[in-house]
PDB file of N, CA and C in Angstrom:
ATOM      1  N   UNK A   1       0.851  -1.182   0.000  1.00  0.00           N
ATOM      2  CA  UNK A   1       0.000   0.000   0.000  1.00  0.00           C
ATOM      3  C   UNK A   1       0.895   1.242   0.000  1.00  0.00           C
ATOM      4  N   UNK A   2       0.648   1.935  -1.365  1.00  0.00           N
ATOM      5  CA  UNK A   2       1.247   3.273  -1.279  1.00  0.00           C
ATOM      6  C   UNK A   2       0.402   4.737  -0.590  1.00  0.00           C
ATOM      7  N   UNK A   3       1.316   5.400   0.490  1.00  0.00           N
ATOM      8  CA  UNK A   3       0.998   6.548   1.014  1.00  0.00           C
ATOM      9  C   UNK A   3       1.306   8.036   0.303  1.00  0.00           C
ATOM     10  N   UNK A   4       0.542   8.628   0.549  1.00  0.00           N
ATOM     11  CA  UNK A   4       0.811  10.443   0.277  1.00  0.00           C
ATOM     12  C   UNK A   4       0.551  10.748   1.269  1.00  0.00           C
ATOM     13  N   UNK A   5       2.015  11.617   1.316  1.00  0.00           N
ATOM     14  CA  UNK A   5       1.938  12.061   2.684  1.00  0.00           C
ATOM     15  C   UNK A   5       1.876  13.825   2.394  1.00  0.00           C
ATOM     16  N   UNK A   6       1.979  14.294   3.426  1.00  0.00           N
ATOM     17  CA  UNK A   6       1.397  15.662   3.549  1.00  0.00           C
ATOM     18  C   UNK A   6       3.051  16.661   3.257  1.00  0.00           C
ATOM     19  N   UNK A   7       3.519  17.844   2.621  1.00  0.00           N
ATOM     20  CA  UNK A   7       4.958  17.778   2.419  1.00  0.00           C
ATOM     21  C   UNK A   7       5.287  19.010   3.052  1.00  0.00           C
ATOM     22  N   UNK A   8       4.548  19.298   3.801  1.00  0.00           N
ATOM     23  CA  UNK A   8       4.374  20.470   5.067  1.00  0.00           C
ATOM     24  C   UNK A   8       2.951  21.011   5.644  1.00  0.00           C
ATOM     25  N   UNK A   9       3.222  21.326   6.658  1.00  0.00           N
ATOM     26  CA  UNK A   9       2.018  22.005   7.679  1.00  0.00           C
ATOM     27  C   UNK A   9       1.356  22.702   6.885  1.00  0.00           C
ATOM     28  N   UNK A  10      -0.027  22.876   7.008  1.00  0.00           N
ATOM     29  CA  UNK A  10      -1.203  23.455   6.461  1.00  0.00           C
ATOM     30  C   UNK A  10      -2.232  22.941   6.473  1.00  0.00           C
ATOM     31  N   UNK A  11      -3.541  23.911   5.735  1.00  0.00           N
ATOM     32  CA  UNK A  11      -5.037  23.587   6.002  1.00  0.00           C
ATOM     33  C   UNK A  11      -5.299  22.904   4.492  1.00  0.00           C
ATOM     34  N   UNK A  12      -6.156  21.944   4.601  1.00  0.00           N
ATOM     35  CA  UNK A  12      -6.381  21.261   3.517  1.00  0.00           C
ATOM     36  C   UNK A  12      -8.058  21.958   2.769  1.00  0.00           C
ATOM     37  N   UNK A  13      -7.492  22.277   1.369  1.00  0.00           N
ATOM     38  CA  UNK A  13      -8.209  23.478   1.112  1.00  0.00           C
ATOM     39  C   UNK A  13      -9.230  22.760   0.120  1.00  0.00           C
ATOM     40  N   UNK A  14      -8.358  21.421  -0.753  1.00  0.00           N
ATOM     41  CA  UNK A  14      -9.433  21.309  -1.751  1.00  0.00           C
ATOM     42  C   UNK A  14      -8.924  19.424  -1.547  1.00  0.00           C
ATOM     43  N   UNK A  15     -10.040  18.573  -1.876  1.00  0.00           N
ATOM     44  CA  UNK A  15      -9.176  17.360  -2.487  1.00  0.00           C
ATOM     45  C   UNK A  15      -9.832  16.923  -3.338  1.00  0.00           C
ATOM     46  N   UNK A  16      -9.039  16.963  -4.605  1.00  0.00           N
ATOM     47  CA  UNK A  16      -9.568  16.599  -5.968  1.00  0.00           C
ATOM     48  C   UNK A  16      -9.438  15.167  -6.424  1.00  0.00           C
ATOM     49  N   UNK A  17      -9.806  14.099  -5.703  1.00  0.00           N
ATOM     50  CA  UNK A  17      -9.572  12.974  -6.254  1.00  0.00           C
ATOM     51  C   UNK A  17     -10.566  11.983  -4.706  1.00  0.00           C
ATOM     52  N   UNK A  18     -11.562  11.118  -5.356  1.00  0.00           N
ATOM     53  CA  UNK A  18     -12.300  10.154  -3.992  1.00  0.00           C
ATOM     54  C   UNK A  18     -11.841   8.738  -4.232  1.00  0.00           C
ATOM     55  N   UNK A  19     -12.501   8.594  -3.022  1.00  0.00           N
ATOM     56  CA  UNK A  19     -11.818   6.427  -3.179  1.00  0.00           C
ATOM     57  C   UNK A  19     -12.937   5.639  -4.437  1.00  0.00           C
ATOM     58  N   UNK A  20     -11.227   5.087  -4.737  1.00  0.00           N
ATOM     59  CA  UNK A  20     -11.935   4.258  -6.141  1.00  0.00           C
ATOM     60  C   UNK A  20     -10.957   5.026  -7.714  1.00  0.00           C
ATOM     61  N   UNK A  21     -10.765   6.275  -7.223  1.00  0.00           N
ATOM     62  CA  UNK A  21     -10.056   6.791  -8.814  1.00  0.00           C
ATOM     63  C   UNK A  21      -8.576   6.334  -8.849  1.00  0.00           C
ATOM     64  N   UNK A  22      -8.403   6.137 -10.062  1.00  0.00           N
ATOM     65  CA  UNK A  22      -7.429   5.975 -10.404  1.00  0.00           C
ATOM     66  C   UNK A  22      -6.367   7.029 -10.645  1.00  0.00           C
ATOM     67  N   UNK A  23      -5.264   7.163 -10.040  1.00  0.00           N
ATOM     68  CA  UNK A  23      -4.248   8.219 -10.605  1.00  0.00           C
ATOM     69  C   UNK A  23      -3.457   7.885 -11.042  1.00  0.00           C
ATOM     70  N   UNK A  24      -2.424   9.024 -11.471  1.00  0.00           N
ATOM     71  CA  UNK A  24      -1.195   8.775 -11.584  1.00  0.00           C
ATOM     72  C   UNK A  24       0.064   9.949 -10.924  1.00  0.00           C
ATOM     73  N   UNK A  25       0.894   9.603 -11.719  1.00  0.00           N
ATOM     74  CA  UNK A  25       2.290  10.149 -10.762  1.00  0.00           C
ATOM     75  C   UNK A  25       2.414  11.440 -11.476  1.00  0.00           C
ATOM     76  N   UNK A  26       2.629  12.994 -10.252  1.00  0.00           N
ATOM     77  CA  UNK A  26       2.713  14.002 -10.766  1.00  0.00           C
ATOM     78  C   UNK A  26       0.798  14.898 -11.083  1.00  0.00           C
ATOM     79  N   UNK A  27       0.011  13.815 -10.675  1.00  0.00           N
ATOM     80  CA  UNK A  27      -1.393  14.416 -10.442  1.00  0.00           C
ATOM     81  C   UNK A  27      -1.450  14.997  -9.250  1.00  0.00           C
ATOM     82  N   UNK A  28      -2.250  16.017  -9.566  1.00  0.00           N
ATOM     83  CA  UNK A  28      -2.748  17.031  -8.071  1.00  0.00           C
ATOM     84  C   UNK A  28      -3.940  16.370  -7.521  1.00  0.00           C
ATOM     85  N   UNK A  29      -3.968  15.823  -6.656  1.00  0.00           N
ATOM     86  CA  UNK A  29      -4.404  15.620  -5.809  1.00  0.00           C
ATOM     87  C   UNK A  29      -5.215  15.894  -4.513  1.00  0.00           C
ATOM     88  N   UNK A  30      -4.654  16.768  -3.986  1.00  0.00           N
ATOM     89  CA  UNK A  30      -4.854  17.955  -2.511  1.00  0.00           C
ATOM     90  C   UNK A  30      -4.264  18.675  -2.940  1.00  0.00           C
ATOM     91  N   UNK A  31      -5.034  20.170  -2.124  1.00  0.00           N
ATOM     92  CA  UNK A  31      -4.177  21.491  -2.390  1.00  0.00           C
ATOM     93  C   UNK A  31      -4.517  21.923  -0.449  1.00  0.00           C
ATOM     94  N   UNK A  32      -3.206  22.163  -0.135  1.00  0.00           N
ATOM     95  CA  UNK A  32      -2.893  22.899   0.733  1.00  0.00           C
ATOM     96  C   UNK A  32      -2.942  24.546   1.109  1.00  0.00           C
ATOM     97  N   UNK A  33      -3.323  25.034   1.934  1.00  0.00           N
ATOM     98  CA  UNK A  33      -2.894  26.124   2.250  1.00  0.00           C
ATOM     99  C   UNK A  33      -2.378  26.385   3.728  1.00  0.00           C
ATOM    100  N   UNK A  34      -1.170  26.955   3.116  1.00  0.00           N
ATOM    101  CA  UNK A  34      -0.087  27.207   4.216  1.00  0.00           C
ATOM    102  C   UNK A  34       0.686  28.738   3.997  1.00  0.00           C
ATOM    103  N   UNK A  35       0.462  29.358   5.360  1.00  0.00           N
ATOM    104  CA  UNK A  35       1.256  30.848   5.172  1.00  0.00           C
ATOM    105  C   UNK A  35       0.627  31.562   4.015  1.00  0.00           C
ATOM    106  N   UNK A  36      -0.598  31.673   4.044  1.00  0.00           N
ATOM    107  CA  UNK A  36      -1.577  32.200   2.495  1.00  0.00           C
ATOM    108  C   UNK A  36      -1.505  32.158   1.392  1.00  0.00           C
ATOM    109  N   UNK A  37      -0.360  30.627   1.075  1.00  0.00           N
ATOM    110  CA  UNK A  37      -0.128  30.360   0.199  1.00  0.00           C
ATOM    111  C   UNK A  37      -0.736  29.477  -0.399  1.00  0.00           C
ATOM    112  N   UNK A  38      -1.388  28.400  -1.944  1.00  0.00           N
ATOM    113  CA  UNK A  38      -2.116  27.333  -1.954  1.00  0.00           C
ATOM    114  C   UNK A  38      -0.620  26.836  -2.296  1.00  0.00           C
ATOM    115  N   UNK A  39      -0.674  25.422  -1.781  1.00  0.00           N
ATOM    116  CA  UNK A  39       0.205  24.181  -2.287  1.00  0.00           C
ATOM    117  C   UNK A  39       0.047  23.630  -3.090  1.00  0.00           C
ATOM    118  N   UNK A  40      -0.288  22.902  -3.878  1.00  0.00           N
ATOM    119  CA  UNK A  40      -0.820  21.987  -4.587  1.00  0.00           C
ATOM    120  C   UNK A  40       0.171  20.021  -4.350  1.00  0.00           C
ATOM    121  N   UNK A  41      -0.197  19.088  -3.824  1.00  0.00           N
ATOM    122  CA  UNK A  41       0.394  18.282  -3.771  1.00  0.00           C
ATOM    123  C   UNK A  41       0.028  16.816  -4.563  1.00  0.00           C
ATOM    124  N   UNK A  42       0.929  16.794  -5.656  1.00  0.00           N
ATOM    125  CA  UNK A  42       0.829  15.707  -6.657  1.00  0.00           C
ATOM    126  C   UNK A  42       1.337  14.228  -6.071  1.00  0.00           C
ATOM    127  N   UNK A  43       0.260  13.652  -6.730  1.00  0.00           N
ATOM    128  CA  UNK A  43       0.579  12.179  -6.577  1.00  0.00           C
ATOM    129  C   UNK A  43       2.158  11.418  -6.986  1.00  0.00           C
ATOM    130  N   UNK A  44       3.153  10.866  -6.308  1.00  0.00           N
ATOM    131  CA  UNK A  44       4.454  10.176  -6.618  1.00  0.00           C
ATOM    132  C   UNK A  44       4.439   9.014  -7.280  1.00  0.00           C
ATOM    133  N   UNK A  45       3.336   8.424  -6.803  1.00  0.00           N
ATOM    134  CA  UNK A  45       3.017   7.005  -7.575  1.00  0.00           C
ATOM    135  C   UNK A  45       1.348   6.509  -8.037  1.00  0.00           C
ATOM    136  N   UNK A  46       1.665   5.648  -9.405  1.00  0.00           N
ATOM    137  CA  UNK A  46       0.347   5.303  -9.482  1.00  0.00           C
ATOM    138  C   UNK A  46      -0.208   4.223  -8.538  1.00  0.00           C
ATOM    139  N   UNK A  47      -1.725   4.359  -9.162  1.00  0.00           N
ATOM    140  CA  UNK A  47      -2.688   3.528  -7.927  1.00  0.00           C
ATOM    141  C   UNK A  47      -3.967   4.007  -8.327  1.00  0.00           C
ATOM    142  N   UNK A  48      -5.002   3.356  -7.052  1.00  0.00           N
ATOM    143  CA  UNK A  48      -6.153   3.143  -7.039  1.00  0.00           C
ATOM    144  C   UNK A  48      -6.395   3.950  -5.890  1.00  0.00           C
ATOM    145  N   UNK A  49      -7.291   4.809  -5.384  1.00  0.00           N
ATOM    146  CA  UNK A  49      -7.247   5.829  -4.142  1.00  0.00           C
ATOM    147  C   UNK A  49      -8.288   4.954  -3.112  1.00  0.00           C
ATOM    148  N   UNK A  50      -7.773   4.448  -2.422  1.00  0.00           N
ATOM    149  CA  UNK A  50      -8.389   2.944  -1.142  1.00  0.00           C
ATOM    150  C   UNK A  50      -8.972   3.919  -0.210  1.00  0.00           C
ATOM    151  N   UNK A  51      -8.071   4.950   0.172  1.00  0.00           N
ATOM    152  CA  UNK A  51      -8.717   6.089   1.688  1.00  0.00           C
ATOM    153  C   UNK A  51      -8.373   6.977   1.580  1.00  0.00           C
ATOM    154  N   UNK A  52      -9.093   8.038   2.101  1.00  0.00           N
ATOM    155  CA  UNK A  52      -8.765   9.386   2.148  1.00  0.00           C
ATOM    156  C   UNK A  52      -8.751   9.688   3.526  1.00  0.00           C
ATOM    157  N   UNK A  53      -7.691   9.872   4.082  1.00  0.00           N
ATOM    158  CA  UNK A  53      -7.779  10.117   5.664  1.00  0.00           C
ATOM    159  C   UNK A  53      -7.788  11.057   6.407  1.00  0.00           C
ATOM    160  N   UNK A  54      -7.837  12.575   5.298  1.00  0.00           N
ATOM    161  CA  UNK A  54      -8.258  14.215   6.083  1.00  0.00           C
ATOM    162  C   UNK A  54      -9.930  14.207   5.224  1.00  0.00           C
ATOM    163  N   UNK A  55      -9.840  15.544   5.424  1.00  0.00           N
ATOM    164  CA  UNK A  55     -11.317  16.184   4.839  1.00  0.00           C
ATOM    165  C   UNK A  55     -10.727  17.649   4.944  1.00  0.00           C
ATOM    166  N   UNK A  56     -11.545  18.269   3.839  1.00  0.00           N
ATOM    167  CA  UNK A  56     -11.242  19.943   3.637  1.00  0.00           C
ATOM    168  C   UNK A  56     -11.147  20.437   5.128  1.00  0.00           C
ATOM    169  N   UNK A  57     -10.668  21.230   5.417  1.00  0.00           N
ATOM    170  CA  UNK A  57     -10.855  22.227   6.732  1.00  0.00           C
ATOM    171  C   UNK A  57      -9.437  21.488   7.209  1.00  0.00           C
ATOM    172  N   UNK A  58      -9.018  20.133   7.539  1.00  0.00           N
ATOM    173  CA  UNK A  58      -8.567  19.564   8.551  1.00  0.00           C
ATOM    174  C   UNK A  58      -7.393  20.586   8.068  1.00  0.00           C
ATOM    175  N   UNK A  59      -6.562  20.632   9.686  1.00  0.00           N
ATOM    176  CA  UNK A  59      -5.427  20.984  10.110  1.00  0.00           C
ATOM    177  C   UNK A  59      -4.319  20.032   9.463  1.00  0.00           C
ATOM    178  N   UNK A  60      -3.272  19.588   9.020  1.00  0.00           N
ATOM    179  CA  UNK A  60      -2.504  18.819   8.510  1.00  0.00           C
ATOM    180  C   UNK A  60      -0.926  18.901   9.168  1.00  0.00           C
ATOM    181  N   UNK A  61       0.336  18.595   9.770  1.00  0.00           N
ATOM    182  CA  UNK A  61       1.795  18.547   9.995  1.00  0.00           C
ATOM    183  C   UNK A  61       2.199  17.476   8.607  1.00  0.00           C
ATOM    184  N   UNK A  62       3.465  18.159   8.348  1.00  0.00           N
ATOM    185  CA  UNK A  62       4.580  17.252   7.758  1.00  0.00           C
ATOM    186  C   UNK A  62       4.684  15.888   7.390  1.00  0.00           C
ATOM    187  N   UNK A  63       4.344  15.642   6.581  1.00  0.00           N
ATOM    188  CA  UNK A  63       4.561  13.973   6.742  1.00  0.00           C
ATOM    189  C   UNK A  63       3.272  13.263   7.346  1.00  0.00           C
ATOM    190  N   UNK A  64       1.961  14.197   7.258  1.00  0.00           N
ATOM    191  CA  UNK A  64       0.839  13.224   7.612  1.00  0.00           C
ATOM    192  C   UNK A  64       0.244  12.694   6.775  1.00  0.00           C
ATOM    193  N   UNK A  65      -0.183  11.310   6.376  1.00  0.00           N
ATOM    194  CA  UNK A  65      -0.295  10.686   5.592  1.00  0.00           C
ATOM    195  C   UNK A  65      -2.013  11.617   5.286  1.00  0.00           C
ATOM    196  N   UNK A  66      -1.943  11.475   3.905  1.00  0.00           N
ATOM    197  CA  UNK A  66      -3.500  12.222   3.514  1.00  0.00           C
ATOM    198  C   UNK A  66      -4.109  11.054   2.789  1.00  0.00           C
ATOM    199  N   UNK A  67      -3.576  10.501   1.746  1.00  0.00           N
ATOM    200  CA  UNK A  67      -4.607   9.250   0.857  1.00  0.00           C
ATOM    201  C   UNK A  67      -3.510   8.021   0.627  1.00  0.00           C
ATOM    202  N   UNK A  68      -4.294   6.832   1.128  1.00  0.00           N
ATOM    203  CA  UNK A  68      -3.805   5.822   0.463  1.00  0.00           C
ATOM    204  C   UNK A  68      -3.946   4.883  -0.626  1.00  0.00           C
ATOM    205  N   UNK A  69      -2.966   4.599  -1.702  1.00  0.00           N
ATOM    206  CA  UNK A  69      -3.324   4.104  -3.016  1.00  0.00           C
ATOM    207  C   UNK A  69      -2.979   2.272  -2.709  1.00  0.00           C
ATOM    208  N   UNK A  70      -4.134   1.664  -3.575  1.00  0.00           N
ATOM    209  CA  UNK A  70      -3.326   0.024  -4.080  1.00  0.00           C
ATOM    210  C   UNK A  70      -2.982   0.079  -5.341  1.00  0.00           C
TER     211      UNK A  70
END
């Protein structure tokens, strides 16, 4: 099971992808906002999206896992 993890602190502003889609590597995925900035954080590997483990609003740290792919 592949993870995406979160690639710094921030509020999770949008997530463009639910369980069941298929991605790939270098897709946006979640967009962050941090320091009034948006993030945008692309998928590293392909897969199938199994869980989504924030929701818009949530608070997010470094390295917190946000969706997991099979």
């Amino acid at each position: 099971m592949t993870k995406i993890k979160s690639e710094m602190a921030g509020t999770i502003l949008e997530i463009k992808v639910k369980v069941g889609d298929p991605i790939k590597p270098g897709q946006e995925i979640v967009v962050l906002e941090s320091m009034k900035m948006e993030v945008p954080i692309g998928a590293s590997h392909s897969g199938i999206v199994t869980e989504i483990k924030k929701q818009v609003g949530d608070f997010v740290n470094e390295g917190e896992t946000l969706i997991e792919l099979s």
